[in-house]
C-alpha atoms as a PDB file:
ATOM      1  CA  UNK A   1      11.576 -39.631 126.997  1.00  0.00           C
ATOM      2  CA  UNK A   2       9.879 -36.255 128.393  1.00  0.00           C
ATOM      3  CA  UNK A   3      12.282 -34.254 126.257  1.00  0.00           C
ATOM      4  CA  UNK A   4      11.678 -36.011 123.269  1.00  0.00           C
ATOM      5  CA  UNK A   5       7.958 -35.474 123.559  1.00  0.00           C
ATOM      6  CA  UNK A   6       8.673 -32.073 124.503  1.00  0.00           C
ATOM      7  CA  UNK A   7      10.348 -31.463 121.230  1.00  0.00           C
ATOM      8  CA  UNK A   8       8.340 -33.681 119.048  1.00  0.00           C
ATOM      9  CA  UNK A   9       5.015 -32.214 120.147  1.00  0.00           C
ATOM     10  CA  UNK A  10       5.418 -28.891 118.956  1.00  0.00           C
ATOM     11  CA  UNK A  11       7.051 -30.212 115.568  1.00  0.00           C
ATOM     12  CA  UNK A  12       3.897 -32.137 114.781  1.00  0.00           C
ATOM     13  CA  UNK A  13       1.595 -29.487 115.745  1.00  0.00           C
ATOM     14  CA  UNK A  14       3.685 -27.183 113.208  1.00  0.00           C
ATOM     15  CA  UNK A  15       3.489 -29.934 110.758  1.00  0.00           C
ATOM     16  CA  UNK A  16       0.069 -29.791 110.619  1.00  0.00           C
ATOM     17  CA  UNK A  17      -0.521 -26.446 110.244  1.00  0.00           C
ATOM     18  CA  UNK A  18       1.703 -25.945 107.470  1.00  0.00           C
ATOM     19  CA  UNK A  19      -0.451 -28.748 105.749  1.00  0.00           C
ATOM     20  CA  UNK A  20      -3.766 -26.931 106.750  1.00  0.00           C
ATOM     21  CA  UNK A  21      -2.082 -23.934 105.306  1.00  0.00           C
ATOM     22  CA  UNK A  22      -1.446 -25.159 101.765  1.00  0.00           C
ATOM     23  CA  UNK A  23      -4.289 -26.629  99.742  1.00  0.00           C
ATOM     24  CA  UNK A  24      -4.972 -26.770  96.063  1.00  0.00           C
ATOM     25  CA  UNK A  25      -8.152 -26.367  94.412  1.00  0.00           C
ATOM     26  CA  UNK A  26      -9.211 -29.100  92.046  1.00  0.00           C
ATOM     27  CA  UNK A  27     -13.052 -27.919  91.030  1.00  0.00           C
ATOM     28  CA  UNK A  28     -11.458 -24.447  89.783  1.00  0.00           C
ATOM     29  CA  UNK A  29     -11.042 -22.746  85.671  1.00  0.00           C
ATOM     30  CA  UNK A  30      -8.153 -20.960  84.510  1.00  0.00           C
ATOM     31  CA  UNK A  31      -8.705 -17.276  84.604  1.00  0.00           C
ATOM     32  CA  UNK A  32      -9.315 -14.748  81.892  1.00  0.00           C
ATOM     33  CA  UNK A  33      -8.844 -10.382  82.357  1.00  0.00           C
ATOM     34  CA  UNK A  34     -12.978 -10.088  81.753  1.00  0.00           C
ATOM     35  CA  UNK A  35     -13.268 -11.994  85.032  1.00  0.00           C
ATOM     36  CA  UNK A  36     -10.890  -9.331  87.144  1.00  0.00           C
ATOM     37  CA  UNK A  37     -11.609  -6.088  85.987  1.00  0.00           C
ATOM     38  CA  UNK A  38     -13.980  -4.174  87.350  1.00  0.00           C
ATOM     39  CA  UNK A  39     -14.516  -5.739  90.247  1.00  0.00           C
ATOM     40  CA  UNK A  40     -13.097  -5.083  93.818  1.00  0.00           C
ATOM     41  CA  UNK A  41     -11.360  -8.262  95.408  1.00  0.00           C
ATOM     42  CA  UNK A  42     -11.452  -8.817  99.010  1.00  0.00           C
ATOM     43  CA  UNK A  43      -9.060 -11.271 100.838  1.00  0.00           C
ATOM     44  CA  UNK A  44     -11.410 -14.188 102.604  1.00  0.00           C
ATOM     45  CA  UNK A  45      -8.097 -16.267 103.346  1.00  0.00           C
ATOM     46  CA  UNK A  46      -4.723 -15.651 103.199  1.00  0.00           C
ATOM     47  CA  UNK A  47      -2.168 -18.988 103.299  1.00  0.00           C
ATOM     48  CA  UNK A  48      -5.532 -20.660 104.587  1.00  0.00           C
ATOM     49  CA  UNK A  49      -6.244 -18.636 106.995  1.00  0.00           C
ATOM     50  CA  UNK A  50      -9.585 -15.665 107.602  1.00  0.00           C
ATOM     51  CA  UNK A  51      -7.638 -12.360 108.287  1.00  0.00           C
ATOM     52  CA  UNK A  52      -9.098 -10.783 111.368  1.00  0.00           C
ATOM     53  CA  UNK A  53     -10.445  -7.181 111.392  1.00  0.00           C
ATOM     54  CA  UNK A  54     -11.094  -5.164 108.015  1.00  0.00           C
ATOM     55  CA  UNK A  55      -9.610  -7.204 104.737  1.00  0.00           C
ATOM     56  CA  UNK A  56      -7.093  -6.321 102.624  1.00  0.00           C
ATOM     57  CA  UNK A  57      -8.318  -5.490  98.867  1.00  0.00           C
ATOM     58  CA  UNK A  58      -7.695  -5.572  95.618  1.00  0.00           C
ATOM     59  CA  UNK A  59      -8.697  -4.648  92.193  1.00  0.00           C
ATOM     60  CA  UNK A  60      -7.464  -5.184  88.499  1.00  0.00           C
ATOM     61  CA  UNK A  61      -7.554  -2.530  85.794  1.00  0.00           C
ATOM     62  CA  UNK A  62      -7.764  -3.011  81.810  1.00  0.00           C
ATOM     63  CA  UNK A  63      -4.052  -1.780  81.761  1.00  0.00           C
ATOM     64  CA  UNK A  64      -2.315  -4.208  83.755  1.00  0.00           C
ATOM     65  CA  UNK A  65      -2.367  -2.633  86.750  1.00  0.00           C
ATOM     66  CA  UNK A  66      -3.613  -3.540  90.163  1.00  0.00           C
ATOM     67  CA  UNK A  67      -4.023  -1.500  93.390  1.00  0.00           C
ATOM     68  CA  UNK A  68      -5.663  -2.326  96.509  1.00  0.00           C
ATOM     69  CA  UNK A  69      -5.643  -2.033 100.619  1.00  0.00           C
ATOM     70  CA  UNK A  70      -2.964  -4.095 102.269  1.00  0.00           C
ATOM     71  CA  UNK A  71      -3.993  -4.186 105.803  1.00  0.00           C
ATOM     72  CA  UNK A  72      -2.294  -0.525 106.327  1.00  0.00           C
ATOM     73  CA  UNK A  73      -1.694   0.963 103.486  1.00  0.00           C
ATOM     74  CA  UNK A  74      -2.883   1.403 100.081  1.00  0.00           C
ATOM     75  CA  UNK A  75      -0.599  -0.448  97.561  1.00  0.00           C
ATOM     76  CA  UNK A  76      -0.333  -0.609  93.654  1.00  0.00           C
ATOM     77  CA  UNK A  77       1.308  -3.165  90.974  1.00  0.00           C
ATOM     78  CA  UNK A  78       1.882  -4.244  87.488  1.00  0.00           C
ATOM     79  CA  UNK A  79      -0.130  -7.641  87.275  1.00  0.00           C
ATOM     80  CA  UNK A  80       0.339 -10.031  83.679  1.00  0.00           C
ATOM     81  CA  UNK A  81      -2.033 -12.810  82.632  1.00  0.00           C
ATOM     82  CA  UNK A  82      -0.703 -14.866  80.090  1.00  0.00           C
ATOM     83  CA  UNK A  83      -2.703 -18.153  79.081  1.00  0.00           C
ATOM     84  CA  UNK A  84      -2.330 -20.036  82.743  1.00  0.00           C
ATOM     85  CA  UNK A  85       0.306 -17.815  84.119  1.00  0.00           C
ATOM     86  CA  UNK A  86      -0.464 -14.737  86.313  1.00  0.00           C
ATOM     87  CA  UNK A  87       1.853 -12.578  88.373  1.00  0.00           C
ATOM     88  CA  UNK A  88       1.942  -9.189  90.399  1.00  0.00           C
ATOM     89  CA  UNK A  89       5.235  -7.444  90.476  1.00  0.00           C
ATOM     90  CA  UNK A  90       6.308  -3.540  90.539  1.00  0.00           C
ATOM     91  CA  UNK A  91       4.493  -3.515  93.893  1.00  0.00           C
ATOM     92  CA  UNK A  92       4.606  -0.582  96.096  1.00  0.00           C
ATOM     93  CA  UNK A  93       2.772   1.073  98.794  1.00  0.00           C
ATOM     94  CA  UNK A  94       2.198   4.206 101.397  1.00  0.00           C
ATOM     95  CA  UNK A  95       4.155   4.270 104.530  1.00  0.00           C
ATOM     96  CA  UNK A  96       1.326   4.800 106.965  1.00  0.00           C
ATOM     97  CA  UNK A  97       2.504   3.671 110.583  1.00  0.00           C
ATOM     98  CA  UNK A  98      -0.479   1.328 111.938  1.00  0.00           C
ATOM     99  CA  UNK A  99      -0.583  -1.307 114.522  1.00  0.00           C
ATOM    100  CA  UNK A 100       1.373  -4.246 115.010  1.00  0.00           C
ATOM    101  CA  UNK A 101      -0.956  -7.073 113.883  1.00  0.00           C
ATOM    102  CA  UNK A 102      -1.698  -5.097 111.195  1.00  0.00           C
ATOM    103  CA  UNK A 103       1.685  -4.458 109.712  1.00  0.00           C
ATOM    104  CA  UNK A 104       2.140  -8.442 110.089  1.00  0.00           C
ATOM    105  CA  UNK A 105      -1.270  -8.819 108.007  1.00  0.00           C
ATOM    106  CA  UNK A 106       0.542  -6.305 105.330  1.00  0.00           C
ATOM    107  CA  UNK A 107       3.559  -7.922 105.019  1.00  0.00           C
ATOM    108  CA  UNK A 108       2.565 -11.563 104.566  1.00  0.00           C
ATOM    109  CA  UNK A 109      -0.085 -10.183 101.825  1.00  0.00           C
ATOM    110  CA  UNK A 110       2.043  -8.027  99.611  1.00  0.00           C
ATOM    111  CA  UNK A 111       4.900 -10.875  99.949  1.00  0.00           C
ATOM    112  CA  UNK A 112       2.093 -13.448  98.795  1.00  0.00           C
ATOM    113  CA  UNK A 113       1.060 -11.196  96.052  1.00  0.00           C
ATOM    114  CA  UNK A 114       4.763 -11.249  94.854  1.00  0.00           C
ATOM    115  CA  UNK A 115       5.057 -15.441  94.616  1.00  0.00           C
ATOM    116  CA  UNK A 116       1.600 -15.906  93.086  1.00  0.00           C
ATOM    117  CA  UNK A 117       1.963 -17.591  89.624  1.00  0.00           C
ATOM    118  CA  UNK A 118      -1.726 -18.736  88.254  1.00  0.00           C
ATOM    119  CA  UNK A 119      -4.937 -17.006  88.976  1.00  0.00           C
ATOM    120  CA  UNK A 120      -8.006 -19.526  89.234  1.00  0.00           C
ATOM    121  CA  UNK A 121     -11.705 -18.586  89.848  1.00  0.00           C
ATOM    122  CA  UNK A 122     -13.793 -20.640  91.316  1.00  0.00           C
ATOM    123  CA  UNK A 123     -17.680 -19.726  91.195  1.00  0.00           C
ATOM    124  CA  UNK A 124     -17.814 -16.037  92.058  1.00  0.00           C
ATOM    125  CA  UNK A 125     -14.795 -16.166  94.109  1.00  0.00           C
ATOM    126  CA  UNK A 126     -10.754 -15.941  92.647  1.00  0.00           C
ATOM    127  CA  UNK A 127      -8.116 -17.797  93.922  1.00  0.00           C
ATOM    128  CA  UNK A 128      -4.036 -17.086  93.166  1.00  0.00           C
ATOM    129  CA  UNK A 129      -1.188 -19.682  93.372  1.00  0.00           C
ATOM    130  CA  UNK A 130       1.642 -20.006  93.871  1.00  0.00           C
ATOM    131  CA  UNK A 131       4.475 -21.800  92.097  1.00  0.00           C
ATOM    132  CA  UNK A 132       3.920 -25.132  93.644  1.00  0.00           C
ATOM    133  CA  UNK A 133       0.069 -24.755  93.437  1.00  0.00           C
ATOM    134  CA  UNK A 134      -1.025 -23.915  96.832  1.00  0.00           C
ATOM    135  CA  UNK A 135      -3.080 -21.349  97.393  1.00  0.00           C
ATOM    136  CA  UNK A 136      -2.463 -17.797  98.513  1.00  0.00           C
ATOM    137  CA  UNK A 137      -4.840 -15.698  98.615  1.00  0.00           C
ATOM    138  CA  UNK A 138      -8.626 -16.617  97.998  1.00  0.00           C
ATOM    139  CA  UNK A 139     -10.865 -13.681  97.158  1.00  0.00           C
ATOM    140  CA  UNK A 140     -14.171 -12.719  97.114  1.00  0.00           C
ATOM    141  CA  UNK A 141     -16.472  -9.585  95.439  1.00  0.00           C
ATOM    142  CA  UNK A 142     -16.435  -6.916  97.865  1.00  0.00           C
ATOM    143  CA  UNK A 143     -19.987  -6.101  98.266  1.00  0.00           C
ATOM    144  CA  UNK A 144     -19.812  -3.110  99.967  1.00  0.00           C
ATOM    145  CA  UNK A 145     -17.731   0.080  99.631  1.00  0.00           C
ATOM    146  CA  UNK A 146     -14.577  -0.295 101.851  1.00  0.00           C
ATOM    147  CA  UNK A 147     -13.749   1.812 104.634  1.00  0.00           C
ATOM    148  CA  UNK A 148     -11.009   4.211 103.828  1.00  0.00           C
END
């Protein structure tokens, strides 16, 4: 009986933070290019959760491309918006060595960038999805210059 709480314990506990991860935003519009360009993006959540320390970034140019900070390095892509779909592909980045946590921050963000598949705003803030409509990563303007 100990053993099976043992093991069921942590199972449930991962259980629900997968589902606290992955939410869906019903009170949201479709997105359209004026509402991307010129404006810096900065991450508030990523898979649900605030990102500790300085935020990755990211920004959308007339011409399809996207570029941004990461958590470590500065990165660039090739984004599309077509009617409801969106993606970010061609991705790429600098190969600065930083800290641990960071690089973990880096990774999961440019790997969430690649599965995103619809791009919804909702007031001033945009939100990007993911094939199965969970959220990503959940932006907001960047008010103030960023930190370079």
């Amino acid at each position: 009986m100990r053993r099976t709480l043992r093991l069921a314990l942590p199972l449930a506990f991962l259980g629900l933070a997968a589902c606290a991860q992955q939410s869906t935003l019903p009170d949201a519009t479709a997105i359209t290019p004026e509402f991307l360009v010129g404006t810096q993006w900065e991450v508030s959540e990523l898979y649900g959760q605030p990102v500790p320390g300085r935020a990755p970034t990211i920004a959308f140019s007339d011409d399809n491309r996207s570029h941004g900070y990461a958590g470590c390095n500065q990165f660039f892509g090739h984004y599309q918006l077509q009617g409801d779909a969106f993606s970010i592909d061609r991705i790429g980045s600098t190969r600065k060595l930083c800290e641990e946590e960071r690089n973990q921050i880096e990774q999961r963000y440019l790997r969430g960038l690649k599965t995103v598949r619809q791009a919804i705003r909702q007031d001033l803030d945009r939100i990007l999805l993911d094939e199965a409509q969970q959220v990503v990563v959940h932006f907001r303007p960047l008010t103030e210059a960023p930190v370079l």
